[in-house]
PDB file of N, CA and C in Angstrom:
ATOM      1  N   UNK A   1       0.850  -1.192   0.000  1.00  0.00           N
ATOM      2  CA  UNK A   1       0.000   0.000   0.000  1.00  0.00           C
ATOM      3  C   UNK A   1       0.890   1.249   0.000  1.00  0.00           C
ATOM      4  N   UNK A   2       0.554   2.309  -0.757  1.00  0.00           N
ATOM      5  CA  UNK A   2       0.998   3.479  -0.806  1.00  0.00           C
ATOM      6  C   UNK A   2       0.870   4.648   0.053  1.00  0.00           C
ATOM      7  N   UNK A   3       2.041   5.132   0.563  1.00  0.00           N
ATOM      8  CA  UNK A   3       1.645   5.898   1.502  1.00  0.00           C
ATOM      9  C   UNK A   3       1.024   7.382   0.839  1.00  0.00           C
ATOM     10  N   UNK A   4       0.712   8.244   1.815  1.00  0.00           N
ATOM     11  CA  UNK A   4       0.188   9.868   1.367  1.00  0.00           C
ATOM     12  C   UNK A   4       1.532  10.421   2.173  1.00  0.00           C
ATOM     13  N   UNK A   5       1.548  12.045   1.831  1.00  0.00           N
ATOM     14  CA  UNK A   5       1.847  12.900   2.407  1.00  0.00           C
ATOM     15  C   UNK A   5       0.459  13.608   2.729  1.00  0.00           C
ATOM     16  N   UNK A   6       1.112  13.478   4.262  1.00  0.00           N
ATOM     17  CA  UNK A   6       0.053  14.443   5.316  1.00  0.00           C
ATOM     18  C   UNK A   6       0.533  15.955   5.088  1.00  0.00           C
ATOM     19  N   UNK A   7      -0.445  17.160   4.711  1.00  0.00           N
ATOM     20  CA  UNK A   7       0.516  18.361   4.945  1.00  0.00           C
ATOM     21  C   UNK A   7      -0.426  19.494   5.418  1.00  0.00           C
ATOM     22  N   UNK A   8      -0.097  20.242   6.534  1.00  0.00           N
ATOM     23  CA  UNK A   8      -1.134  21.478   6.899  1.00  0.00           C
ATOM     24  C   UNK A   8      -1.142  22.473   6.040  1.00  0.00           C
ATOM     25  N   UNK A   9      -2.664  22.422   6.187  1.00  0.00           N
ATOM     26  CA  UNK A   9      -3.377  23.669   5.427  1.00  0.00           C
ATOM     27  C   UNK A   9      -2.605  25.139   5.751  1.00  0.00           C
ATOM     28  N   UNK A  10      -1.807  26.244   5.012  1.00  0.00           N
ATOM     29  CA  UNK A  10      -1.133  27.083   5.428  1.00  0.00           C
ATOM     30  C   UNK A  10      -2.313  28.603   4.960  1.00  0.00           C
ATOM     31  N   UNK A  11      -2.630  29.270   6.176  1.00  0.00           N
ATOM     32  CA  UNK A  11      -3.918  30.181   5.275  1.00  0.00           C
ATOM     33  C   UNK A  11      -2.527  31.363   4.172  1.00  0.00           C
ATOM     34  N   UNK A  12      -3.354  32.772   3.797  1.00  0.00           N
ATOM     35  CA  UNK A  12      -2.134  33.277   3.203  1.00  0.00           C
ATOM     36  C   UNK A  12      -1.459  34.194   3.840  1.00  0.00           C
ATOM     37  N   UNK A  13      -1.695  34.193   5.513  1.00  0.00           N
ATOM     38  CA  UNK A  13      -0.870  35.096   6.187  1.00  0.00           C
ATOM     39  C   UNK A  13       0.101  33.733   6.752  1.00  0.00           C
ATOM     40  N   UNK A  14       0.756  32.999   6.615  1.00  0.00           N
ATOM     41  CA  UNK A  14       1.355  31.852   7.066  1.00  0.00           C
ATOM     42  C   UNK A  14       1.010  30.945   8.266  1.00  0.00           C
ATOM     43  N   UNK A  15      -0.337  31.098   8.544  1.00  0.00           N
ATOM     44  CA  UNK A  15      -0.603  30.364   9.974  1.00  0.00           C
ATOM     45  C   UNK A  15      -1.120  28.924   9.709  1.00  0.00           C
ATOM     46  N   UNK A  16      -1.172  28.035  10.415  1.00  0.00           N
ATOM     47  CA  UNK A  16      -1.245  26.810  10.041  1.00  0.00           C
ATOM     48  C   UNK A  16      -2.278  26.197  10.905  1.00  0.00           C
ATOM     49  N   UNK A  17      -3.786  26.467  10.908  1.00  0.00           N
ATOM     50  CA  UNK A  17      -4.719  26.382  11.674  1.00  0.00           C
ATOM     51  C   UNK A  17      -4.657  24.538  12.601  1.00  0.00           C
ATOM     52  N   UNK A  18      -4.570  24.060  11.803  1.00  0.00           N
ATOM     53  CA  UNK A  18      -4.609  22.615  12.343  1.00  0.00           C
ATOM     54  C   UNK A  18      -3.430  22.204  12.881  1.00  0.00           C
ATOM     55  N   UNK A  19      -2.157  22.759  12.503  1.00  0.00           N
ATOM     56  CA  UNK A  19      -0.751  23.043  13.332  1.00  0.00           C
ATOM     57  C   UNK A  19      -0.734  23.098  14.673  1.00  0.00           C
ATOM     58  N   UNK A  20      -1.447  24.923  14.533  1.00  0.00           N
ATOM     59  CA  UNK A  20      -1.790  25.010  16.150  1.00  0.00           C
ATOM     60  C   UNK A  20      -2.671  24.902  17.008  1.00  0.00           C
ATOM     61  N   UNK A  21      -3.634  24.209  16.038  1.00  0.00           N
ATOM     62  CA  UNK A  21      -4.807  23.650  17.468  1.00  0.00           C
ATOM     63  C   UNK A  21      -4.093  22.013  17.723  1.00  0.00           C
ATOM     64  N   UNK A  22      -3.430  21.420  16.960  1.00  0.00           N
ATOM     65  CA  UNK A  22      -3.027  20.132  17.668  1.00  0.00           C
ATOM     66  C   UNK A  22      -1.732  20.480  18.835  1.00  0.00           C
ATOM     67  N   UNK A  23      -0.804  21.143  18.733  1.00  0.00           N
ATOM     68  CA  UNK A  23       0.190  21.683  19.287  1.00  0.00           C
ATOM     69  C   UNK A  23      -0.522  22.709  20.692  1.00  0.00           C
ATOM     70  N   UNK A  24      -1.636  23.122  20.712  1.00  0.00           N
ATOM     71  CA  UNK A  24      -2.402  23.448  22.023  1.00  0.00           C
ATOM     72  C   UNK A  24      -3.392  22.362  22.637  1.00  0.00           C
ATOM     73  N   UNK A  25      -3.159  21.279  22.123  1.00  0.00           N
ATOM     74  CA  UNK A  25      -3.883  20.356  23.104  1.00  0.00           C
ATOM     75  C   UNK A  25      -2.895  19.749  24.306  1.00  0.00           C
ATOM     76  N   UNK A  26      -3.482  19.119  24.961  1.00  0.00           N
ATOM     77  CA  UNK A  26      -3.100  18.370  26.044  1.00  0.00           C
ATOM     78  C   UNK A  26      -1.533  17.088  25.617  1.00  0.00           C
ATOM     79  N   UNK A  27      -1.303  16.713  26.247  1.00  0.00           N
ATOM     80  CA  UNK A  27      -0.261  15.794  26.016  1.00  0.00           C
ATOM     81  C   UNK A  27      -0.856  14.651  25.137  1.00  0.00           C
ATOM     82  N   UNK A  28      -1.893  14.251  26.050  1.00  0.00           N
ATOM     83  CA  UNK A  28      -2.503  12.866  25.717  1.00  0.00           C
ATOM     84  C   UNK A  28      -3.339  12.822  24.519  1.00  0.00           C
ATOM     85  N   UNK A  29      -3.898  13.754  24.040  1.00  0.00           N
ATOM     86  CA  UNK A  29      -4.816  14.155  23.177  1.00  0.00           C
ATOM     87  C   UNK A  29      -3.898  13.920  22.224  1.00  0.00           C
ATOM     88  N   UNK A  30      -2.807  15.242  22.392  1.00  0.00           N
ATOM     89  CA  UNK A  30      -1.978  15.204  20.903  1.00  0.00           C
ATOM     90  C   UNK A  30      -1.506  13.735  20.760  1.00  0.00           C
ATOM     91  N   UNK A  31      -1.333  13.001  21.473  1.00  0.00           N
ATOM     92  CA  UNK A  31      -0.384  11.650  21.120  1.00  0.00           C
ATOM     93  C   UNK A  31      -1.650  11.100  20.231  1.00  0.00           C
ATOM     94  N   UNK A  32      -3.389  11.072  20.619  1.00  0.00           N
ATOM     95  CA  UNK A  32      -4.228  10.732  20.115  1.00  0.00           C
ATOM     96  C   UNK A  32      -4.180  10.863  18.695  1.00  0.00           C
ATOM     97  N   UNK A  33      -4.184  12.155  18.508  1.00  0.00           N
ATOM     98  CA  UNK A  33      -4.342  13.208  16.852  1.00  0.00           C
ATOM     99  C   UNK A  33      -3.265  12.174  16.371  1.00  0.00           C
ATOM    100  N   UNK A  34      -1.871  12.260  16.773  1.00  0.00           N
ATOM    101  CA  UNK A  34      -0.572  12.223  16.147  1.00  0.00           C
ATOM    102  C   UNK A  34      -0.875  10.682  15.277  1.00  0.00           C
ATOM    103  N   UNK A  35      -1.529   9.382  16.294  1.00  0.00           N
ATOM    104  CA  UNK A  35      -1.793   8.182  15.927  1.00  0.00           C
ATOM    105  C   UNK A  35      -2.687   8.767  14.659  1.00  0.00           C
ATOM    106  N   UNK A  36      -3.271   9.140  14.834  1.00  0.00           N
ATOM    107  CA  UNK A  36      -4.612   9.367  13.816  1.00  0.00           C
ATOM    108  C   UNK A  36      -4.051   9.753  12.771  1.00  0.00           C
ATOM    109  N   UNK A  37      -2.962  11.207  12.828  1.00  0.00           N
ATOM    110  CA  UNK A  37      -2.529  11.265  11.624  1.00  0.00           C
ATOM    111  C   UNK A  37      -1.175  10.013  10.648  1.00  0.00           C
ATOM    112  N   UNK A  38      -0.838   9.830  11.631  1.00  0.00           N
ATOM    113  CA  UNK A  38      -0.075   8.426  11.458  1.00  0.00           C
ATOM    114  C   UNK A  38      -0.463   7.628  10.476  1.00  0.00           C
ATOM    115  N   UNK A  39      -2.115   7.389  10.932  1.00  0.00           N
ATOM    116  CA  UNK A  39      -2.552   6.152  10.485  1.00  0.00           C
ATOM    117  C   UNK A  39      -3.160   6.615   8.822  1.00  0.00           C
ATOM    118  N   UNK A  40      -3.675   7.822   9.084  1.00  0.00           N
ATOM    119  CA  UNK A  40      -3.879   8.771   7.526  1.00  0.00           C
ATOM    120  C   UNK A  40      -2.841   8.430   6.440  1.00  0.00           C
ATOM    121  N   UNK A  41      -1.723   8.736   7.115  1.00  0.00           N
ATOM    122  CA  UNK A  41      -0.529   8.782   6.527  1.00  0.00           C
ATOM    123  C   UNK A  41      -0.127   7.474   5.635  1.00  0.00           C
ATOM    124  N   UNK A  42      -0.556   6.470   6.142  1.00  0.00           N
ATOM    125  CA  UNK A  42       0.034   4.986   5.749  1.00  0.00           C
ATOM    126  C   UNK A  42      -1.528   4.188   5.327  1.00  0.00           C
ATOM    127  N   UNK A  43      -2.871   4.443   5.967  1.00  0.00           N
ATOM    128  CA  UNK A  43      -3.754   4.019   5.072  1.00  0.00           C
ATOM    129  C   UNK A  43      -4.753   5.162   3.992  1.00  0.00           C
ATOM    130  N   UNK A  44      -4.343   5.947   4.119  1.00  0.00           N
ATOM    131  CA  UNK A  44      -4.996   6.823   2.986  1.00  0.00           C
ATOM    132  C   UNK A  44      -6.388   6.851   3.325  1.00  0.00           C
ATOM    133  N   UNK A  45      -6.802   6.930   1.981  1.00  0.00           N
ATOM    134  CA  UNK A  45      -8.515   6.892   1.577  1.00  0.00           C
ATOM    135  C   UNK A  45      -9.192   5.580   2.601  1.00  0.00           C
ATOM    136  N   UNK A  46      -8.370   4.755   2.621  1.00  0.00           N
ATOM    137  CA  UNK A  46      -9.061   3.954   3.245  1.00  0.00           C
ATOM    138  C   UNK A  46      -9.310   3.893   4.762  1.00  0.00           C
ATOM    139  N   UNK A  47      -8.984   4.618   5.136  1.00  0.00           N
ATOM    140  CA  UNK A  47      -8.532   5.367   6.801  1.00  0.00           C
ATOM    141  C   UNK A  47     -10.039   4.729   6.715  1.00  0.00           C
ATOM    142  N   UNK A  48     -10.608   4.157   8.336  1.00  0.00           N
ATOM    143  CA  UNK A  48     -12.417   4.157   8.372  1.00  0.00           C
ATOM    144  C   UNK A  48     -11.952   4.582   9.880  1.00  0.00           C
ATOM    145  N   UNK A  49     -13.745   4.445  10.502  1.00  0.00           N
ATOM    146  CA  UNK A  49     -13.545   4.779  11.352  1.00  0.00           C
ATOM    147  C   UNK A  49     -13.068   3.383  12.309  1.00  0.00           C
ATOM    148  N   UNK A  50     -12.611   3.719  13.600  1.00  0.00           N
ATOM    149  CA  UNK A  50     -13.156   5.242  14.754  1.00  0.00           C
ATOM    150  C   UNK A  50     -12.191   6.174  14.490  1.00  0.00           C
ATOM    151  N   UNK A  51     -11.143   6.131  13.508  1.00  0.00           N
ATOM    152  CA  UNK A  51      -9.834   6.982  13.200  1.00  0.00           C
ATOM    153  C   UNK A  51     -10.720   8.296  12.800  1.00  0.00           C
ATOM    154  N   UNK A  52     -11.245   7.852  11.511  1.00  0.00           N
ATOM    155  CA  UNK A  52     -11.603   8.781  10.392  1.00  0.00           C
ATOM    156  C   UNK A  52     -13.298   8.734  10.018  1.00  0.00           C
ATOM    157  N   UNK A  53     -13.916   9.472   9.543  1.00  0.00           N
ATOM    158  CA  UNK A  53     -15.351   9.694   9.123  1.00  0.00           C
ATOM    159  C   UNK A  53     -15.453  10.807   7.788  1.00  0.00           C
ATOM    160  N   UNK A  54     -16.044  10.541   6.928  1.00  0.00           N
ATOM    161  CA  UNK A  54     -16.407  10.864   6.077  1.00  0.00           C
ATOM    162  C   UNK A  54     -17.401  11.700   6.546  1.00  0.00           C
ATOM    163  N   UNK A  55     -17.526  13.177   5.808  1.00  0.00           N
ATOM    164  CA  UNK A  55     -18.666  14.138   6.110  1.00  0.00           C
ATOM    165  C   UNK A  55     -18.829  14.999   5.107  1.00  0.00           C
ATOM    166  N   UNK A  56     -18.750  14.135   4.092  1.00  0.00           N
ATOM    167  CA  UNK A  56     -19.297  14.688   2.906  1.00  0.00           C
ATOM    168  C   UNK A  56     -18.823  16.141   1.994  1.00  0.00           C
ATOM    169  N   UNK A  57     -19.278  16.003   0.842  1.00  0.00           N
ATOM    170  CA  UNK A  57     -18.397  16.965   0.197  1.00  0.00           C
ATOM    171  C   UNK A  57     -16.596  16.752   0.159  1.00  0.00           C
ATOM    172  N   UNK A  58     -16.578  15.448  -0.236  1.00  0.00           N
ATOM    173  CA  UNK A  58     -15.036  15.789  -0.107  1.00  0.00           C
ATOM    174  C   UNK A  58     -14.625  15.811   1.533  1.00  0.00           C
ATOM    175  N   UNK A  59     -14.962  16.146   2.091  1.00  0.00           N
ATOM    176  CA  UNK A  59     -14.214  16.554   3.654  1.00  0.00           C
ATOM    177  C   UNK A  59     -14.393  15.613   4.358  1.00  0.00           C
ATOM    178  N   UNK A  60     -13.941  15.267   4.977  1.00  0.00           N
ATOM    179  CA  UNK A  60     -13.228  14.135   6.261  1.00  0.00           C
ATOM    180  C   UNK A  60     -12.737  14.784   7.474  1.00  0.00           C
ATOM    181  N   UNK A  61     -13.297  13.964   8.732  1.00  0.00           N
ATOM    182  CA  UNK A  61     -12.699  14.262   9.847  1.00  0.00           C
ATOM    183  C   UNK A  61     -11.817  12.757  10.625  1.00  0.00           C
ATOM    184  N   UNK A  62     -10.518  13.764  11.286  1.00  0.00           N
ATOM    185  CA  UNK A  62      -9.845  12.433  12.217  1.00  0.00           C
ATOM    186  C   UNK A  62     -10.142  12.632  13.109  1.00  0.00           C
ATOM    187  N   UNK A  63     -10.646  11.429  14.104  1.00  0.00           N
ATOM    188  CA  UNK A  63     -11.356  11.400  14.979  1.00  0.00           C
ATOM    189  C   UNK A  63     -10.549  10.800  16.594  1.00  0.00           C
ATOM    190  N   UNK A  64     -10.578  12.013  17.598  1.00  0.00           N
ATOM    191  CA  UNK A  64      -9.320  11.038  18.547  1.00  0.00           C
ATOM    192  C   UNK A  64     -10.286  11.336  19.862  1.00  0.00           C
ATOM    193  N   UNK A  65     -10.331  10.453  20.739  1.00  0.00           N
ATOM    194  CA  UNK A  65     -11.183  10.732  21.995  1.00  0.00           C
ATOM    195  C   UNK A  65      -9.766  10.339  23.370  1.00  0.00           C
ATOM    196  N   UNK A  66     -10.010  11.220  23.990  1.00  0.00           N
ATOM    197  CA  UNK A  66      -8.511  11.182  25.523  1.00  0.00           C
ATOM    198  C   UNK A  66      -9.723  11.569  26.358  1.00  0.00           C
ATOM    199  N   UNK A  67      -9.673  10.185  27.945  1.00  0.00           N
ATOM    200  CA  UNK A  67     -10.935  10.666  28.371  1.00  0.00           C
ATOM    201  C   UNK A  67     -12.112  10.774  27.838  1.00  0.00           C
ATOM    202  N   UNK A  68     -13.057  12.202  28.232  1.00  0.00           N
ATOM    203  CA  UNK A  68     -14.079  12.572  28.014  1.00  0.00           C
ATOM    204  C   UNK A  68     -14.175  13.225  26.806  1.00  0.00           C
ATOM    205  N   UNK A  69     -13.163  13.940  26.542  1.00  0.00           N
ATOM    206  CA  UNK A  69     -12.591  14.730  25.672  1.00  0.00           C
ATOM    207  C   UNK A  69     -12.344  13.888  24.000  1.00  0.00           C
ATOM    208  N   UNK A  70     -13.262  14.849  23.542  1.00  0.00           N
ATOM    209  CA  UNK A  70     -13.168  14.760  21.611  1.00  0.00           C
ATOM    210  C   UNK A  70     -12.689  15.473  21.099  1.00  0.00           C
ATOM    211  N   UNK A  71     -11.573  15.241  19.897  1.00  0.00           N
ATOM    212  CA  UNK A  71     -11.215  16.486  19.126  1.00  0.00           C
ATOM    213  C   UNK A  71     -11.013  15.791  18.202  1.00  0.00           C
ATOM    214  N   UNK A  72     -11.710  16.716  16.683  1.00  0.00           N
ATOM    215  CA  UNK A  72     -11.151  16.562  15.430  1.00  0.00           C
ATOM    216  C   UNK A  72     -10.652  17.629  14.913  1.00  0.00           C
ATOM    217  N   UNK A  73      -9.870  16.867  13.590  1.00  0.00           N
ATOM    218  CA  UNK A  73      -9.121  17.770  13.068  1.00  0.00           C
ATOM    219  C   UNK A  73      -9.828  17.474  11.491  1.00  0.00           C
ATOM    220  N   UNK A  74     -10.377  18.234  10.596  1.00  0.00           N
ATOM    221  CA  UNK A  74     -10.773  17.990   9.486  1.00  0.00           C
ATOM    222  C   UNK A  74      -9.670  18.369   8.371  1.00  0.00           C
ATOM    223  N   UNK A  75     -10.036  16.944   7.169  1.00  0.00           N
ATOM    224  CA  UNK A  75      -9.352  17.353   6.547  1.00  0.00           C
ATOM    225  C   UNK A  75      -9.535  17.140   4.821  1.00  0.00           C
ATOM    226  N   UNK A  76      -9.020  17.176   3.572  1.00  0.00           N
ATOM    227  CA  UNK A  76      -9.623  16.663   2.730  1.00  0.00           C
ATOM    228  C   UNK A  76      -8.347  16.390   1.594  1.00  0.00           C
ATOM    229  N   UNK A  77      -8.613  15.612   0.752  1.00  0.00           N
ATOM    230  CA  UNK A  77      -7.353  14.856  -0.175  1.00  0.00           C
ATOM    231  C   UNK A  77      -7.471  15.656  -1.566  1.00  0.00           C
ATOM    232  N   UNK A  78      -5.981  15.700  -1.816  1.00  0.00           N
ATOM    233  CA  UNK A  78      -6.100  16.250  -3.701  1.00  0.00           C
ATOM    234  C   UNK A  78      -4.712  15.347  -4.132  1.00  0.00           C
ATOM    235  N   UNK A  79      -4.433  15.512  -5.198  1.00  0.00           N
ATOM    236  CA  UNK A  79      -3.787  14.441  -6.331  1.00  0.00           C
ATOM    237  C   UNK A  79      -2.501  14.596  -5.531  1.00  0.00           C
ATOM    238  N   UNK A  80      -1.894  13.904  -6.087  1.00  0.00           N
ATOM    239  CA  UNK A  80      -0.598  13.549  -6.141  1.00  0.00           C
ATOM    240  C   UNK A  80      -0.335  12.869  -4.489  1.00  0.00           C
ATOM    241  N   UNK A  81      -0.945  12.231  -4.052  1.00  0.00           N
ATOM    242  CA  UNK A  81      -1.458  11.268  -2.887  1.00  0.00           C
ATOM    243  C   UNK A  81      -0.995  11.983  -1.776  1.00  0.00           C
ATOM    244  N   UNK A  82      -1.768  13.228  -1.708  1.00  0.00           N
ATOM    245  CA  UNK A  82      -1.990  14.127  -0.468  1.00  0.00           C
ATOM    246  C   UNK A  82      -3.127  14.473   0.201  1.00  0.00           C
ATOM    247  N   UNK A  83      -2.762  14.529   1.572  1.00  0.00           N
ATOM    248  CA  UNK A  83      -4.461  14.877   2.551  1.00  0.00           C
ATOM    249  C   UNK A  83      -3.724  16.046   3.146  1.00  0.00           C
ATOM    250  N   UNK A  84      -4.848  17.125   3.318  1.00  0.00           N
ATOM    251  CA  UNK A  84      -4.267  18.880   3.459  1.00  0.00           C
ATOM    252  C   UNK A  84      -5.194  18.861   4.929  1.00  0.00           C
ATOM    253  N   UNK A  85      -4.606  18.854   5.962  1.00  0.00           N
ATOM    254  CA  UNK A  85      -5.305  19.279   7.672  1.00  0.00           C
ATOM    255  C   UNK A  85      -5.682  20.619   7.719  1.00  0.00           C
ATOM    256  N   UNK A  86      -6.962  20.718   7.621  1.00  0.00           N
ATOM    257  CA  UNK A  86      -7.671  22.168   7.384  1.00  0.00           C
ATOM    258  C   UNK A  86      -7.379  23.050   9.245  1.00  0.00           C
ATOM    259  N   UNK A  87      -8.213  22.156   9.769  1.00  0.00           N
ATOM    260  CA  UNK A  87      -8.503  23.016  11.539  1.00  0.00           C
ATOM    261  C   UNK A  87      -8.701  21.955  12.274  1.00  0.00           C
ATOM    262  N   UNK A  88      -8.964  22.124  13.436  1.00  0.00           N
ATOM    263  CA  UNK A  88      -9.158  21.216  14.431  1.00  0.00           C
ATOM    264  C   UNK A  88     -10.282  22.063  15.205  1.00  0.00           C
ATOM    265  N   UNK A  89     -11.239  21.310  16.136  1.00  0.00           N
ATOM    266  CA  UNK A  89     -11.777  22.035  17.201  1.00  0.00           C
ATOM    267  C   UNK A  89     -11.974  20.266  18.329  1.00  0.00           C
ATOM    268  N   UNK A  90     -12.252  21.081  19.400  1.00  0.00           N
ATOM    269  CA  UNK A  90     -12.898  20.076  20.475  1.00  0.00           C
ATOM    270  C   UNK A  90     -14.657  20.464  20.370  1.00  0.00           C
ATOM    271  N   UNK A  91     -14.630  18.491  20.383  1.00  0.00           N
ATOM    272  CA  UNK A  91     -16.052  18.429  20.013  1.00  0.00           C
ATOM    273  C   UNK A  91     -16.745  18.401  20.864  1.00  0.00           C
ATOM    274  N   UNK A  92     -18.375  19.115  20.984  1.00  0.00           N
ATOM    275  CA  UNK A  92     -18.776  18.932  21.845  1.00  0.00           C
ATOM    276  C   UNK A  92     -20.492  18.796  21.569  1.00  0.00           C
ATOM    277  N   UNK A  93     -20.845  18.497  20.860  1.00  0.00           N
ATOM    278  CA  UNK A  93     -22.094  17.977  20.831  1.00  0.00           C
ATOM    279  C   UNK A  93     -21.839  16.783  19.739  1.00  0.00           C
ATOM    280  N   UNK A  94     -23.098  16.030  19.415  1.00  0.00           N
ATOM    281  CA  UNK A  94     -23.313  14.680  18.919  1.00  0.00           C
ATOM    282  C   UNK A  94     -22.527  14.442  17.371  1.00  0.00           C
ATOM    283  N   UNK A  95     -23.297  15.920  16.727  1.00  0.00           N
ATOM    284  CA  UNK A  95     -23.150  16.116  15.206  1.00  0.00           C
ATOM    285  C   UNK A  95     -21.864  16.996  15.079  1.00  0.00           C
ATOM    286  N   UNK A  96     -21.090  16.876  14.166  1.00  0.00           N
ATOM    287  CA  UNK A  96     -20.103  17.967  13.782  1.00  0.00           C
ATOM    288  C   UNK A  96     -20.513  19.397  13.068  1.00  0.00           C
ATOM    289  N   UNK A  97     -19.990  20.268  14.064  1.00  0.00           N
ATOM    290  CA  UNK A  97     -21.068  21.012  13.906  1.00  0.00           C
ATOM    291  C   UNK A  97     -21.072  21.819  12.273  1.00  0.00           C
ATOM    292  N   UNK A  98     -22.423  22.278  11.707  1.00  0.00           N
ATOM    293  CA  UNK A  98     -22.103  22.845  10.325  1.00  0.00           C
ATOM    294  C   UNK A  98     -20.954  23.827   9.925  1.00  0.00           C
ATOM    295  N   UNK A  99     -20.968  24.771  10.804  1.00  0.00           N
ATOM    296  CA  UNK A  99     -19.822  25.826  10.080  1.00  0.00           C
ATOM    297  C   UNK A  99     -18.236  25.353  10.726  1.00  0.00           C
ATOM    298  N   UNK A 100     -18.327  24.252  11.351  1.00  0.00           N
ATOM    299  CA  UNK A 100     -17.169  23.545  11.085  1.00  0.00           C
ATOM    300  C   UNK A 100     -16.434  22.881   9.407  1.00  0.00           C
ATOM    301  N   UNK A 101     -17.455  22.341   9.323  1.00  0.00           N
ATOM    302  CA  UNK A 101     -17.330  21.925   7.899  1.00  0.00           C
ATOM    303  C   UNK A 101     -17.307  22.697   6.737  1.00  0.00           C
ATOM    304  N   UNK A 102     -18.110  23.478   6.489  1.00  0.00           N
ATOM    305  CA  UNK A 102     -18.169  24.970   6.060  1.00  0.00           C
ATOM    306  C   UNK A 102     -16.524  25.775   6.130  1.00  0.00           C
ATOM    307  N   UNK A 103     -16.293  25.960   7.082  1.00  0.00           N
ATOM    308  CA  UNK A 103     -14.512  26.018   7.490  1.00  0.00           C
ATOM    309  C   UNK A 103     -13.794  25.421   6.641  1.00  0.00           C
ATOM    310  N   UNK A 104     -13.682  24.055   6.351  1.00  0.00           N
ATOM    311  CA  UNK A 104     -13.120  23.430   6.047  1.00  0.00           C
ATOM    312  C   UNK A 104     -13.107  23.663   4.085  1.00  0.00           C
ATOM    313  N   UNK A 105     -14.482  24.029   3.662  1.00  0.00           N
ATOM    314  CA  UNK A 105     -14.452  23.562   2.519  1.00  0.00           C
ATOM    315  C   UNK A 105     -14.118  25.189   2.184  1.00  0.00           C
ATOM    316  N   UNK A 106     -13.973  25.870   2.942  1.00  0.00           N
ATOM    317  CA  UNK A 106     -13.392  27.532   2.550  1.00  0.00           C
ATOM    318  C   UNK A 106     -11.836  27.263   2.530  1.00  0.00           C
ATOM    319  N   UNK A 107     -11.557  26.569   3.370  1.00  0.00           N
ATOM    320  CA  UNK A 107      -9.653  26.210   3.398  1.00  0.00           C
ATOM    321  C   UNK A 107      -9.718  25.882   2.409  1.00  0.00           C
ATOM    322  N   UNK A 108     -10.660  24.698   1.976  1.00  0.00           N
ATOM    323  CA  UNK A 108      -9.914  23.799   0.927  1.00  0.00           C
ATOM    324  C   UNK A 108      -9.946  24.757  -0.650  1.00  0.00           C
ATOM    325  N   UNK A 109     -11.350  25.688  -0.910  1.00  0.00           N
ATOM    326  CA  UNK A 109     -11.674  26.788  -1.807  1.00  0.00           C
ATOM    327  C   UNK A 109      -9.905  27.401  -1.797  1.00  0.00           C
ATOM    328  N   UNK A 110      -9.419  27.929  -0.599  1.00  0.00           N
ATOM    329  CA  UNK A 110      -8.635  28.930  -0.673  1.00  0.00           C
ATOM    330  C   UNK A 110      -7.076  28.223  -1.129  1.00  0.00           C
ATOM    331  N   UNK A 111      -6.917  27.182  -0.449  1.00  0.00           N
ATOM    332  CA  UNK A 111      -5.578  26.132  -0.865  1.00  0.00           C
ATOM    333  C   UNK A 111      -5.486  25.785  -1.718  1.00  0.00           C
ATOM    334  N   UNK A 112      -6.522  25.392  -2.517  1.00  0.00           N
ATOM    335  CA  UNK A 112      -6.698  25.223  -4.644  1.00  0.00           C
ATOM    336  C   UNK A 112      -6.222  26.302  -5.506  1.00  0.00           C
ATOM    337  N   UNK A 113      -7.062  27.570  -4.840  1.00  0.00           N
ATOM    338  CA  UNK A 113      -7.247  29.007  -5.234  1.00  0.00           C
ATOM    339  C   UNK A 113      -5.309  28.840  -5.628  1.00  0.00           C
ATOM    340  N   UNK A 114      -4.712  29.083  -4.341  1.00  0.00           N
ATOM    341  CA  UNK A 114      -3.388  29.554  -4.218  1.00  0.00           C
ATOM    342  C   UNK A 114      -2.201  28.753  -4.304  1.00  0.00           C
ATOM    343  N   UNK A 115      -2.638  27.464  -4.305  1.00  0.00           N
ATOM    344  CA  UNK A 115      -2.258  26.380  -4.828  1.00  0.00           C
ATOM    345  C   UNK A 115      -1.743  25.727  -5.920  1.00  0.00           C
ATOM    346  N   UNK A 116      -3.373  25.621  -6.578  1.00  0.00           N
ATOM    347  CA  UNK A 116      -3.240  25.270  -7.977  1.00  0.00           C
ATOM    348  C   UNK A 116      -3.295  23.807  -8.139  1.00  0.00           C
ATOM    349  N   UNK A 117      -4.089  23.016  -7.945  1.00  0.00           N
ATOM    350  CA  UNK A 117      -3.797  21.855  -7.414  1.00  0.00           C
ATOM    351  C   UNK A 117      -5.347  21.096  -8.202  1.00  0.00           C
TER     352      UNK A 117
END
C-alpha cells in the first residue's frame, strides 16, 4: 500500500490552523491526533472509522477521543497522494457542527485558489 503525504493547510498570512490547534492540546490528546494522523498517513482513503469519518463533500474528519474529551481535526485529499489538515476544534455535541465543515471547505476553496492543485 501506498503511503500519502500528510501536509497542513497554510492560510495566506502563514498560519497553520490545524498546526496550532493540535500543538495546544493536552499531552494525551496530541499523542491521540498524532496516531490518527499516522494512520492517515500509511492508510490513505481507506482510513475508516473510529480513526476517520467521512462528512461529505469531499471533507473528512480524524477522529481522537482522551478521556471525556473529543477532538477533530478535518481534513480533505487532492492528487498527487496528499491529505491537506484544514482546523481542528474540540467536540462537543453529537453532530459535527455545520460551520465547522463549512470552514473546512473555505480552506480547501482557498488552498486550490493559491495552490493550484
Amino acid at each position: 500500500m501506498e503511503t500519502i503525504d500528510v501536509i497542513f493547510y497554510d492560510k495566506a498570512d502563514g498560519t497553520k490552523p490545524a498546526e496550532e490547534f493540535i500543538s495546544g492540546l493536552d499531552e494525551g490528546m496530541r499523542a491521540k491526533i498524532t496516531r490518527a494522523i499516522n494512520l492517515l498517513k500509511t492508510r490513505g482513503s481507506l482510513l475508516r472509522r473510529p480513526y476517520s469519518a467521512y462528512l461529505g463533500d469531499g471533507i473528512f474528519e480524524l477522529r481522537a477521543q482522551f478521556g471525556s474529551d473529543i477532538s477533530r481535526v478535518l481534513y480533505f485529499f487532492i492528487i498527487n497522494n496528499q491529505a491537506v489538515l484544514t482546523h481542528g476544534f474540540v467536540k462537543k455535541t453529537q453532530k459535527t457542527p455545520a460551520e465547522e465543515i463549512k470552514r473546512a471547505k473555505f480552506y480547501r476553496a482557498d488552498y486550490l485558489s493559491r495552490k493550484g492543485d
